[in-house]
C-alpha atoms as a PDB file:
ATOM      1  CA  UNK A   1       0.000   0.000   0.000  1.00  0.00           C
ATOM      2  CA  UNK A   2       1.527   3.279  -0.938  1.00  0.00           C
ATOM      3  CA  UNK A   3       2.418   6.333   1.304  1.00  0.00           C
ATOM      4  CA  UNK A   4      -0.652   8.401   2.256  1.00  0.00           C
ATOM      5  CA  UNK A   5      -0.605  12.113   2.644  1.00  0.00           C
ATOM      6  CA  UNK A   6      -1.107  12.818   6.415  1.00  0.00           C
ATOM      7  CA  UNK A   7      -3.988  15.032   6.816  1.00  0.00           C
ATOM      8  CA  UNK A   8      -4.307  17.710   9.392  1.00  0.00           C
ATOM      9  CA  UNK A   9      -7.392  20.074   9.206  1.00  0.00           C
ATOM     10  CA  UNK A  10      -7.203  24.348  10.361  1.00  0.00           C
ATOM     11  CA  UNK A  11     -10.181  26.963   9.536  1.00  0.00           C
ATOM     12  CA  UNK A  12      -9.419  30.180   8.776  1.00  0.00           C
ATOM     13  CA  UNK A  13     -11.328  33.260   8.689  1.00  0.00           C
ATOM     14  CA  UNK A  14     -11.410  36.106   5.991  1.00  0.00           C
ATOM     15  CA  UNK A  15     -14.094  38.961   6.770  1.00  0.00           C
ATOM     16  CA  UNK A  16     -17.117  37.193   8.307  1.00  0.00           C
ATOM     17  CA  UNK A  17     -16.538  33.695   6.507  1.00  0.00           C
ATOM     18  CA  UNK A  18     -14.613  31.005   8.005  1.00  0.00           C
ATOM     19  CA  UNK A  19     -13.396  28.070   5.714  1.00  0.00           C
ATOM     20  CA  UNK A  20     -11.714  24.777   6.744  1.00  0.00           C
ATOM     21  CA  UNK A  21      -8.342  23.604   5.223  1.00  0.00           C
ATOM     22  CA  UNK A  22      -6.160  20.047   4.894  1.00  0.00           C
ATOM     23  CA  UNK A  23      -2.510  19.928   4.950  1.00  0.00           C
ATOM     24  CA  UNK A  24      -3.235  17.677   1.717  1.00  0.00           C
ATOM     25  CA  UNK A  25      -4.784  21.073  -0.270  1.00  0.00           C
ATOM     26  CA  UNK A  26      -8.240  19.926   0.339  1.00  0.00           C
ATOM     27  CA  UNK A  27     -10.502  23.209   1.074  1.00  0.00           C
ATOM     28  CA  UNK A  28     -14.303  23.211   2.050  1.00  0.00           C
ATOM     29  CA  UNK A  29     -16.463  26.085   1.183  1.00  0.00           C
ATOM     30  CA  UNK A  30     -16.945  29.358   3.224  1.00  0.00           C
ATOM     31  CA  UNK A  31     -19.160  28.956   6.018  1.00  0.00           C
ATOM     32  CA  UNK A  32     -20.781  32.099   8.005  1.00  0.00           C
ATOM     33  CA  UNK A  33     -20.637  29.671  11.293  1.00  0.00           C
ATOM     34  CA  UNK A  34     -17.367  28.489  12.604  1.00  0.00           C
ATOM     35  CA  UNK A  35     -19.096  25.136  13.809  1.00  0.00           C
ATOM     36  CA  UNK A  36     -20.076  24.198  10.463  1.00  0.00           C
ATOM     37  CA  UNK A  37     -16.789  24.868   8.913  1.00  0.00           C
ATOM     38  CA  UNK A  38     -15.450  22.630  11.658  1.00  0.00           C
ATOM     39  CA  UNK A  39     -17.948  20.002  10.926  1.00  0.00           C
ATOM     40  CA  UNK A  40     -16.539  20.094   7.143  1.00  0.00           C
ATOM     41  CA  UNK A  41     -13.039  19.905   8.612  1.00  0.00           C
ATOM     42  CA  UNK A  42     -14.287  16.652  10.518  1.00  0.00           C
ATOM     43  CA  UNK A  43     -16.455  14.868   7.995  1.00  0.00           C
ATOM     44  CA  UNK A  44     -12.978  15.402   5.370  1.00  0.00           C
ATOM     45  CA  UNK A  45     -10.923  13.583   7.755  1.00  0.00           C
ATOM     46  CA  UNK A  46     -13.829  10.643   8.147  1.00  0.00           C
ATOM     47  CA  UNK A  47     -13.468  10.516   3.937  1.00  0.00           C
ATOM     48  CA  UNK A  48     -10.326  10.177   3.940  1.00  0.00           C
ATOM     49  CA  UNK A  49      -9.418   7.582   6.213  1.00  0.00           C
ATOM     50  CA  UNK A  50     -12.415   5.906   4.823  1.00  0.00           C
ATOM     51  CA  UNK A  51     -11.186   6.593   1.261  1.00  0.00           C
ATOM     52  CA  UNK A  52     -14.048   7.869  -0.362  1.00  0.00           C
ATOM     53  CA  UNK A  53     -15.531  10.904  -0.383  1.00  0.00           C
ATOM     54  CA  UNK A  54     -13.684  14.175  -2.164  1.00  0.00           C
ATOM     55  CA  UNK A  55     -10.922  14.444  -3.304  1.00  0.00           C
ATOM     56  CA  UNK A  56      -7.235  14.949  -1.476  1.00  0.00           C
ATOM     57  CA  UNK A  57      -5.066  15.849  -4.189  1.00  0.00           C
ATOM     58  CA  UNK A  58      -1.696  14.593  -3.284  1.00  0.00           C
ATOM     59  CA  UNK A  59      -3.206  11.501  -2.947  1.00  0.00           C
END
């Protein structure tokens, strides 16, 4: 089984958005609410150790 890309998941804010973010270039869409950004953040890292879901590019 090949290497994996380790995925670690931030959110940043730009005006009143927040968006999450993967250390593998994944990017979720801009959320007013923090807690739904995180919940994109969280459901990303459930795809990808499942391997489904989205895409995680340097995979």
């Amino acid at each position: 089984m090949p290497d994996r890309a380790p995925h670690a998941t931030s959110t940043t804010e730009r005006g009143s958005f927040c968006t999450a973010r993967c250390t593998c270039g994944w990017r979720g869409p801009a959320r007013r609410a923090r807690s739904q950004a995180r919940t994109d953040a969280e459901r990303h890292l459930a795809d990808a150790d499942a391997g489904s879901g989205p895409g995680c590019p340097l995979e």
